[in-house]
C-alpha atoms as a PDB file:
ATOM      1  CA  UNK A   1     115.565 117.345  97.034  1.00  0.00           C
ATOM      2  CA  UNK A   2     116.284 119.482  94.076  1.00  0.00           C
ATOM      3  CA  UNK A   3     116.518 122.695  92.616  1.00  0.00           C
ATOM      4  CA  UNK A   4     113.572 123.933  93.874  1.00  0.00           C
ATOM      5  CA  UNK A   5     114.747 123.336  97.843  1.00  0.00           C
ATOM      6  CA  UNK A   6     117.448 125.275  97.126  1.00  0.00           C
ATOM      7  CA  UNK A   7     116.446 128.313  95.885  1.00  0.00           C
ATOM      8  CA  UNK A   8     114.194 128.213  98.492  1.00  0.00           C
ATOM      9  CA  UNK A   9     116.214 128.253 101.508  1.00  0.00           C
ATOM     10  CA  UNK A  10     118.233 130.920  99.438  1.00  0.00           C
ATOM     11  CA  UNK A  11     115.499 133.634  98.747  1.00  0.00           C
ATOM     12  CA  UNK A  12     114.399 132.761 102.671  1.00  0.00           C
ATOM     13  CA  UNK A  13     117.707 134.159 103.735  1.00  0.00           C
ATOM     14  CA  UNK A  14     118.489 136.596 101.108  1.00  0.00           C
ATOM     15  CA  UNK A  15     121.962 137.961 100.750  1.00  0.00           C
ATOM     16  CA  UNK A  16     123.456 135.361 103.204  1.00  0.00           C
ATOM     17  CA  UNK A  17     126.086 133.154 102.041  1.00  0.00           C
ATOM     18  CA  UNK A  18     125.895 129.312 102.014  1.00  0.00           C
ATOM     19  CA  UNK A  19     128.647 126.740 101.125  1.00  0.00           C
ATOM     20  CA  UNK A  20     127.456 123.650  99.537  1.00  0.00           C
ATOM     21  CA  UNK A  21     128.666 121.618 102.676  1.00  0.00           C
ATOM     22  CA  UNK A  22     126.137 123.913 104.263  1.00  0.00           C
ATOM     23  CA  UNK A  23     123.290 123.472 102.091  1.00  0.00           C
ATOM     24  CA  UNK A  24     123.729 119.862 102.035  1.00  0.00           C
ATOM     25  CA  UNK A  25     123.824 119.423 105.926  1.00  0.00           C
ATOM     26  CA  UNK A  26     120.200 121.918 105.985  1.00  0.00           C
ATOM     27  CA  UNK A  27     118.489 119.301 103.215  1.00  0.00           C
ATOM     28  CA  UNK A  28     120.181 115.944 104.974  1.00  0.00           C
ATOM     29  CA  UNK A  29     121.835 114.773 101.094  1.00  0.00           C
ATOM     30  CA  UNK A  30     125.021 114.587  99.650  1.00  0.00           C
ATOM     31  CA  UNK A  31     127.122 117.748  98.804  1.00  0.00           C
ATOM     32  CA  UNK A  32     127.163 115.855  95.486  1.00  0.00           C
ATOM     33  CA  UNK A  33     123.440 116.474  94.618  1.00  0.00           C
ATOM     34  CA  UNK A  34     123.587 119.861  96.230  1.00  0.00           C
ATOM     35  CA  UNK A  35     126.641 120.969  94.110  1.00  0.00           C
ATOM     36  CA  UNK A  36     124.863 119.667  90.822  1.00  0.00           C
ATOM     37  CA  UNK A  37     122.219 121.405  91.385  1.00  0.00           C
ATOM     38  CA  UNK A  38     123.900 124.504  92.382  1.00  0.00           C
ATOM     39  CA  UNK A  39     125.504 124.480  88.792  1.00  0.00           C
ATOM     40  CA  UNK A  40     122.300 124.063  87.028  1.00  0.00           C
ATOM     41  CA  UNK A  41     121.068 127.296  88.622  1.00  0.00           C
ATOM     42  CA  UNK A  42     124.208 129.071  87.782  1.00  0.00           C
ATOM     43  CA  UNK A  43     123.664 128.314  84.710  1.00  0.00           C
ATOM     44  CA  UNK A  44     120.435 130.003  84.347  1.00  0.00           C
ATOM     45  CA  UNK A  45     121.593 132.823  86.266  1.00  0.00           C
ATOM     46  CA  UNK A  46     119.285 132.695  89.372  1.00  0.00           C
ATOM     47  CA  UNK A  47     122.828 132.510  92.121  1.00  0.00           C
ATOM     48  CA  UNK A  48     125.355 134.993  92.498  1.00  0.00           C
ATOM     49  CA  UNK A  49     128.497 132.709  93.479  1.00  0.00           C
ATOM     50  CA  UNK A  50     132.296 133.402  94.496  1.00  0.00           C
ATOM     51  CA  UNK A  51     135.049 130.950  94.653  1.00  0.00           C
ATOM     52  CA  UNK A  52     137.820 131.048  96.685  1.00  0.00           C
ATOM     53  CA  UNK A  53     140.857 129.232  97.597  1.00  0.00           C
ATOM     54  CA  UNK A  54     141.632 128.274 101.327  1.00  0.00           C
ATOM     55  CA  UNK A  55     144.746 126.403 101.950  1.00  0.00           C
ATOM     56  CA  UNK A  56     144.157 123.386  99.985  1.00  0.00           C
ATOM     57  CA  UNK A  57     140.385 124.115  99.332  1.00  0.00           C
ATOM     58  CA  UNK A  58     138.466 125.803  96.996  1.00  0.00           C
ATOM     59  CA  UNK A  59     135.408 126.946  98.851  1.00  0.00           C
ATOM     60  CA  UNK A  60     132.395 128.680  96.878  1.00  0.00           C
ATOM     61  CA  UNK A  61     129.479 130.717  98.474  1.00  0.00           C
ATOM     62  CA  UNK A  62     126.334 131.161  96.742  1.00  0.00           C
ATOM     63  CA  UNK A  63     123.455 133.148  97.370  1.00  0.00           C
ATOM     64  CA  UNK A  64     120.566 135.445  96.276  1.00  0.00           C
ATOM     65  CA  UNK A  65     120.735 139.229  95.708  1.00  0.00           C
END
């Protein structure tokens, strides 16, 4: 699992919005990996993301434009 799966399942469902709970359950690893991950393709600008805060919770969605 890695980057790669990721973007991946992202471009397959363009414009659709995943959590990293989400994502995690799809690839069977920890939301750990997935959110590391996540952050590495932030950083080179390949997700769109939003963070919000629900009750307790911050939440963030990322996906693909």
């Amino acid at each position: 699992m890695g980057q790669q799966e990721i973007f991946d399942i992202l471009t397959e469902n363009k414009g659709k919005k995943y959590t990293t709970r989400q994502l995690a359950k799809e690839l069977n690893v920890s939301e750990a990996s997935v959110a590391r991950d996540i952050r590495k393709l932030k950083r080179g600008n390949f997700l769109c993301s939003k963070k919000y805060k629900i009750k307790l919770h911050n939440i963030v969605f990322v996906w693909v434009d």
